[in-house]
C-alpha atoms as a PDB file:
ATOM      1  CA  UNK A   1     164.033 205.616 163.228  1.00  0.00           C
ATOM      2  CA  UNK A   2     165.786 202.855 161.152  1.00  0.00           C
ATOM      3  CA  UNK A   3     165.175 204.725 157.579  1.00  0.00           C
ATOM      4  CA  UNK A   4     166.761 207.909 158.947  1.00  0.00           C
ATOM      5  CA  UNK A   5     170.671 206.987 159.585  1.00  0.00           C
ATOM      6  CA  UNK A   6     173.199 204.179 160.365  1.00  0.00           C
ATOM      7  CA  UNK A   7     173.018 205.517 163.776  1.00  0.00           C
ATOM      8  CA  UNK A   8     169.288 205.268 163.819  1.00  0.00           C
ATOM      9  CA  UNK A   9     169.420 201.913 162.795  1.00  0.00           C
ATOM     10  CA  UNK A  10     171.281 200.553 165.268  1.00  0.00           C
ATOM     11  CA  UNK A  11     169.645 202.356 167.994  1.00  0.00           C
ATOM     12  CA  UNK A  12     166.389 200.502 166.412  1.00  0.00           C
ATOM     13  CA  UNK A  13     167.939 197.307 166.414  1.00  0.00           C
ATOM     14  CA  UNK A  14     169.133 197.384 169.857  1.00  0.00           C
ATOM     15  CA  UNK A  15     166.161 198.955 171.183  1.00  0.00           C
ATOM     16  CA  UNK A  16     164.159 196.256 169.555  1.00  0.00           C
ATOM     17  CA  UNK A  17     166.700 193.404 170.538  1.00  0.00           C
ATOM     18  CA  UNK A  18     165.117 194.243 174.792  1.00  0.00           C
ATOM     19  CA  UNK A  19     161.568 194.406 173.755  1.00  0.00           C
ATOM     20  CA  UNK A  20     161.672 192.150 170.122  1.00  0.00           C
ATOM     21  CA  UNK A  21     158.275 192.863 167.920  1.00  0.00           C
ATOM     22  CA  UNK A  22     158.050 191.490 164.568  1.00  0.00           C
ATOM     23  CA  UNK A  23     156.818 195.044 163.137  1.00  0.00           C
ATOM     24  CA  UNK A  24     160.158 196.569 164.465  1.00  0.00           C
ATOM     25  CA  UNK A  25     162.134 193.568 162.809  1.00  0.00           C
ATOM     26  CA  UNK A  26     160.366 193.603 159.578  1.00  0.00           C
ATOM     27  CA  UNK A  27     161.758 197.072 158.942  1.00  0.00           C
ATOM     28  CA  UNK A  28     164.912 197.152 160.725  1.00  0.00           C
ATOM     29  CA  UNK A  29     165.449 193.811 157.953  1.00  0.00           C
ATOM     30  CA  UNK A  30     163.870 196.223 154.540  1.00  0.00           C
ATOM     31  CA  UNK A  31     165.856 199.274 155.804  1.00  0.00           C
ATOM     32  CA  UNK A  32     169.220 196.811 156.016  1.00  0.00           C
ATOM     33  CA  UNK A  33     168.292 195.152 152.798  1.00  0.00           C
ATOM     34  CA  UNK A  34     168.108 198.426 151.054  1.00  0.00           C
ATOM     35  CA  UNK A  35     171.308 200.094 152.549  1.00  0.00           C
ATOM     36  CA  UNK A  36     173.342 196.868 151.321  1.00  0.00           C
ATOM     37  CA  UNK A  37     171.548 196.976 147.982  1.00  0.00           C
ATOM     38  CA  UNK A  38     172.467 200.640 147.155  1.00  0.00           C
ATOM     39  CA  UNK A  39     175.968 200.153 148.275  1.00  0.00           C
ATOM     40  CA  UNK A  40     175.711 196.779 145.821  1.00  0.00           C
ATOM     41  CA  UNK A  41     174.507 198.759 143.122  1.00  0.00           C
ATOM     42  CA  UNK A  42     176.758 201.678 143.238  1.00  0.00           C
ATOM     43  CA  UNK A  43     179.296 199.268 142.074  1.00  0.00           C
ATOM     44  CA  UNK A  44     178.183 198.424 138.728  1.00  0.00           C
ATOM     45  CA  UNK A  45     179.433 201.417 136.427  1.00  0.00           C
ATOM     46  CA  UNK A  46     176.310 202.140 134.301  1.00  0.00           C
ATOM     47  CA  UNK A  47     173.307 201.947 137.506  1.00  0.00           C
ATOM     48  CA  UNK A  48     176.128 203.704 139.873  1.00  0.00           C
ATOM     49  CA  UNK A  49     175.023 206.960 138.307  1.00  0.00           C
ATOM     50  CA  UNK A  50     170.835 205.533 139.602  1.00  0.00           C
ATOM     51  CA  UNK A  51     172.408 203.627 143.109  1.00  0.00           C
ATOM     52  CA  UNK A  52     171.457 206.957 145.385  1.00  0.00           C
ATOM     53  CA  UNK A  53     168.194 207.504 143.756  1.00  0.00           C
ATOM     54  CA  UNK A  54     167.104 203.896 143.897  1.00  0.00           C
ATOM     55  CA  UNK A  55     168.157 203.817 147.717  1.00  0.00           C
ATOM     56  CA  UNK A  56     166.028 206.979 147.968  1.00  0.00           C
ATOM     57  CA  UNK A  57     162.931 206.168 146.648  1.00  0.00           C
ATOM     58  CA  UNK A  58     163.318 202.807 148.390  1.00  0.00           C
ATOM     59  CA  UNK A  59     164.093 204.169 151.833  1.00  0.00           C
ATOM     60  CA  UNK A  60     160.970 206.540 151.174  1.00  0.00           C
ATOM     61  CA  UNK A  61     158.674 204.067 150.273  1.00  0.00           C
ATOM     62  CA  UNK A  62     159.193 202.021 153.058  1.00  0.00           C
ATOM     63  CA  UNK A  63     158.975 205.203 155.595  1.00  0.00           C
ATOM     64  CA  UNK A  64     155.577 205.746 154.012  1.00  0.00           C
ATOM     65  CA  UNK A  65     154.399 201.931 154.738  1.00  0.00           C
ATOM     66  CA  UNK A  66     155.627 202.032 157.908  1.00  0.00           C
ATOM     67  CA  UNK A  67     154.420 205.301 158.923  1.00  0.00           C
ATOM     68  CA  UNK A  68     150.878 204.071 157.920  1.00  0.00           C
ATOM     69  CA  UNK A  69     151.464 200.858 160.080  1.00  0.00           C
ATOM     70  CA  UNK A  70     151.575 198.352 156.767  1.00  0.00           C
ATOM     71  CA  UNK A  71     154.208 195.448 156.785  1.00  0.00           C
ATOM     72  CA  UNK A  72     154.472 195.534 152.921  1.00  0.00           C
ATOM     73  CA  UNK A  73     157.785 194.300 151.862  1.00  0.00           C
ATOM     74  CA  UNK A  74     159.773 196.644 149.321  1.00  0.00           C
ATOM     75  CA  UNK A  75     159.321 196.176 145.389  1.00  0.00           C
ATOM     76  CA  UNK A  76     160.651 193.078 143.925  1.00  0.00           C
ATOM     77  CA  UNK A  77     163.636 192.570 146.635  1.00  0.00           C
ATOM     78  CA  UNK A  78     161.478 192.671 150.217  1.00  0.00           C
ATOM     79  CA  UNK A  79     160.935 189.093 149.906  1.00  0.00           C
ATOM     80  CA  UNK A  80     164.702 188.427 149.663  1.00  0.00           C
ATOM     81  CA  UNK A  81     165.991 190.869 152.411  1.00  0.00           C
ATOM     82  CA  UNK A  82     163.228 189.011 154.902  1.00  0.00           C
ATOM     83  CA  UNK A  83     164.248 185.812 154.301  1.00  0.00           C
ATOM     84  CA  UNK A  84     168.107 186.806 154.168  1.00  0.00           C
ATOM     85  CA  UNK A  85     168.291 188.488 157.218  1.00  0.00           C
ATOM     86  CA  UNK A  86     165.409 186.717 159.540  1.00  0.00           C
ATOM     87  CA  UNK A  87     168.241 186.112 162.042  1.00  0.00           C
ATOM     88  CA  UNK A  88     167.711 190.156 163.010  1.00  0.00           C
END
């Protein structure tokens, strides 16, 4: 629910705020990661053009891990986003 929309991330992070699992967490932490690092790269002129494709491919991959129940962190910046945001 998280990968799909703002909205769907926030219903996810509430919903997981009354009944906390660290599954729910893990993602709701990638999916924020990735949002923030799309907007982040959208910035910079040349990869601005590559920002909504990156966040795509990201968002997807993670869908896919977390559809098949695997906590694997996203590609090269997963470690980051769950030690940035392990407040969440």
């Amino acid at each position: 629910m998280a990968h799909i929309t703002v909205i769907g991330w926030i219903v996810a992070l509430i919903m997981n705020s009354q009944n906390r699992t660290e599954f729910g967490s893990f993602y709701i932490r990638q999916t924020l990661g990735i949002w923030l690092l799309t907007i982040v790269l959208s910035i910079i002129p040349i990869v601005g053009c590559f920002a909504a494709v990156i966040g795509l491919v990201l968002i997807v991959m993670s869908l896919i891990n977390a559809a098949s129940n695997k906590m694997d962190p996203t590609v090269v910046v997963g470690e980051y986003f769950q030690d940035w945001f392990k407040s969440l």
